[in-house]
C-alpha atoms as a PDB file:
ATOM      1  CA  UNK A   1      39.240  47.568 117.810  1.00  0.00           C
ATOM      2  CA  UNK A   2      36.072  47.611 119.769  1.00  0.00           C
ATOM      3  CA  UNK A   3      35.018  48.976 123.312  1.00  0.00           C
ATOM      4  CA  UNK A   4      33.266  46.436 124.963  1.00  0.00           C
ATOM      5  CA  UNK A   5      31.471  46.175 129.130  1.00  0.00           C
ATOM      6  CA  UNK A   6      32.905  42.551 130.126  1.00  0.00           C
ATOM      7  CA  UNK A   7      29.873  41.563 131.916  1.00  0.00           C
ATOM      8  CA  UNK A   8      30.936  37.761 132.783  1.00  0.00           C
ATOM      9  CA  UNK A   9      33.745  35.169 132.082  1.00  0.00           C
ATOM     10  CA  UNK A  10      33.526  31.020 132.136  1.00  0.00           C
ATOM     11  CA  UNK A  11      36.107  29.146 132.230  1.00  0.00           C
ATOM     12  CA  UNK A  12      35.782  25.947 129.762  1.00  0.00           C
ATOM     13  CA  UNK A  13      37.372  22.389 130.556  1.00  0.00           C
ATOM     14  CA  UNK A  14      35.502  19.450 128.985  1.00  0.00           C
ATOM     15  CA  UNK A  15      35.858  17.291 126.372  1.00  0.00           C
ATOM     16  CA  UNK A  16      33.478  17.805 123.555  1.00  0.00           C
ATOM     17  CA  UNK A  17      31.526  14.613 121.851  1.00  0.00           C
ATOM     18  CA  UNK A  18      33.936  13.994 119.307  1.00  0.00           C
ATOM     19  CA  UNK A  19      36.686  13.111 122.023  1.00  0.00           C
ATOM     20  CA  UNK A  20      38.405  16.776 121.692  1.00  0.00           C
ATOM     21  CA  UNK A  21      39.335  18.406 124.632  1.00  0.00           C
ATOM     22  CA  UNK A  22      38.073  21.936 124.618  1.00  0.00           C
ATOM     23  CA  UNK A  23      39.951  24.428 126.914  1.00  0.00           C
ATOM     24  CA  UNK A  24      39.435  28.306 127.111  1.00  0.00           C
ATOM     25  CA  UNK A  25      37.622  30.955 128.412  1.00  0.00           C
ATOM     26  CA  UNK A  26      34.015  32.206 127.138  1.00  0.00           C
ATOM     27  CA  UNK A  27      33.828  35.923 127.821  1.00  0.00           C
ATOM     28  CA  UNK A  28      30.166  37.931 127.573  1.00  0.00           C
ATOM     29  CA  UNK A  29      29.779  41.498 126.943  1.00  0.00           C
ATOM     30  CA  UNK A  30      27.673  44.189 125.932  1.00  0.00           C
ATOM     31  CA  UNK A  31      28.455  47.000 123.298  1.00  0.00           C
ATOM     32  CA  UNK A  32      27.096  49.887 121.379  1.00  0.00           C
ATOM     33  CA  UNK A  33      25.481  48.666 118.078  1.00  0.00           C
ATOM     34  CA  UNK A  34      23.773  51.013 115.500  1.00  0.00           C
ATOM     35  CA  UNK A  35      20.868  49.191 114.909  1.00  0.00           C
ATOM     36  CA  UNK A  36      19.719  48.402 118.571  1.00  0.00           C
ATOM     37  CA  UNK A  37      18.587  50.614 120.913  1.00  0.00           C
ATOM     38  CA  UNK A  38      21.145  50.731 124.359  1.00  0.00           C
ATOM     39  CA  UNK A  39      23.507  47.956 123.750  1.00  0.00           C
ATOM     40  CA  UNK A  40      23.552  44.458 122.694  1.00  0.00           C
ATOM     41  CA  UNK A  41      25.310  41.168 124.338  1.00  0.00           C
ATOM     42  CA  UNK A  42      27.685  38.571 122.601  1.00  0.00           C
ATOM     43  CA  UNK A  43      30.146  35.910 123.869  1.00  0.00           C
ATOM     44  CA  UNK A  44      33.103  34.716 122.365  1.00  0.00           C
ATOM     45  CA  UNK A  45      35.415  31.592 123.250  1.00  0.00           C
ATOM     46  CA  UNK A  46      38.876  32.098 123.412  1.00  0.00           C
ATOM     47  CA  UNK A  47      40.869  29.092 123.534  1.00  0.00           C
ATOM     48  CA  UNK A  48      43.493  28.184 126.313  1.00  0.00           C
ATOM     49  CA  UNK A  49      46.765  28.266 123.227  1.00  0.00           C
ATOM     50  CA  UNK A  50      44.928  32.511 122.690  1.00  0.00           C
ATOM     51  CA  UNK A  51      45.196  33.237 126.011  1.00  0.00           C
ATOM     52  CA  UNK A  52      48.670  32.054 126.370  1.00  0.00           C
ATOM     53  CA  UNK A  53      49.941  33.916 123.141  1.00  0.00           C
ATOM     54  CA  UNK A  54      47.876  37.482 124.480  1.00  0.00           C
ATOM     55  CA  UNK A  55      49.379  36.520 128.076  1.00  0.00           C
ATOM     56  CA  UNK A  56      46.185  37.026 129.539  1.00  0.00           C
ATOM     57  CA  UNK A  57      44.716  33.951 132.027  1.00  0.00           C
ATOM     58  CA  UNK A  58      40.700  33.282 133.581  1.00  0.00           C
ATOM     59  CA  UNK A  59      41.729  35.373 136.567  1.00  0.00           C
ATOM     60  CA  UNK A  60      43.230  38.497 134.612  1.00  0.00           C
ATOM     61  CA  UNK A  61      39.342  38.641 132.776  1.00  0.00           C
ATOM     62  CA  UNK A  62      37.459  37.805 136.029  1.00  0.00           C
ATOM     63  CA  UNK A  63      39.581  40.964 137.987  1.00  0.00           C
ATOM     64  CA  UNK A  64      38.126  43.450 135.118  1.00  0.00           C
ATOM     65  CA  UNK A  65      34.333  42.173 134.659  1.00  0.00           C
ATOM     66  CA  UNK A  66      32.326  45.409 134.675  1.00  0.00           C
ATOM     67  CA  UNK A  67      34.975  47.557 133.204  1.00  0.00           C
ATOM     68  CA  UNK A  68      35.253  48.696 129.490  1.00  0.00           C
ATOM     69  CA  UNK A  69      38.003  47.026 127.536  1.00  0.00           C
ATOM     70  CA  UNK A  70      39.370  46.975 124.178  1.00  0.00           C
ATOM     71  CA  UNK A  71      39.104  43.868 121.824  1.00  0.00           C
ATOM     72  CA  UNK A  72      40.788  43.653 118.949  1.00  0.00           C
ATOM     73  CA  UNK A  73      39.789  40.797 116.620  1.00  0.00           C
ATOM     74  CA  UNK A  74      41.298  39.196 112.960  1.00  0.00           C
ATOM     75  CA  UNK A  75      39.256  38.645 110.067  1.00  0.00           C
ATOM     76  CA  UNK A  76      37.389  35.432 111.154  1.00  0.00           C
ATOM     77  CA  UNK A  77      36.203  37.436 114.473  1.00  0.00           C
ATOM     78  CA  UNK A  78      38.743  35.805 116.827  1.00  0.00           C
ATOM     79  CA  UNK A  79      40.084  37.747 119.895  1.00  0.00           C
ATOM     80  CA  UNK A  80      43.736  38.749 118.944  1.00  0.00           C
ATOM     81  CA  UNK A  81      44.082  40.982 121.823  1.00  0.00           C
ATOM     82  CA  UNK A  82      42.246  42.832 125.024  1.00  0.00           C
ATOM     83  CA  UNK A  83      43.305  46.011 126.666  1.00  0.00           C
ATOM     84  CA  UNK A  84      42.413  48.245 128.935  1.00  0.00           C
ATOM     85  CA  UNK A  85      40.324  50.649 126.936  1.00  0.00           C
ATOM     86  CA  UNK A  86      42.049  54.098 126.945  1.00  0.00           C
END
């Protein structure tokens, strides 16, 4: 688990070049990293099927942007879960 600052949210509705439909959320933080001084920024896309299985939707991330949450991830680096950080 990881504390991450949710610093923005997109949602995602297109349909990609090979025909797929892509649907999700893109979520950008910032987080403490050993090797960088202050913090350094990521983004990672959570699909629409993800969000549906954590029961989170675009609106739940947008109401906590600029608040520190917890992200819990699997071994590929896919969001499995976000809390509220305690």
């Amino acid at each position: 688990m990881a504390k991450v600052n949710l610093i923005g949210v997109r949602n995602l509705d297109f349909q990609a070049a090979d025909g797929k439909m892509i649907q999700g959320v893109k979520i950008f933080f910032s987080h403490d990293d050993p090797n960088v001084k202050g913090q350094i920024t990521e983004n990672k896309f959570i699909s629409s099927a993800a969000c549906g299985n954590m029961g989170i939707t675009f609106d739940d991330l947008v109401s906590h942007i600029g608040e520190v949450l917890d992200i819990d991830v699997d071994f590929n680096g896919k969001i499995i879960g976000i809390s509220e950080a305690v």
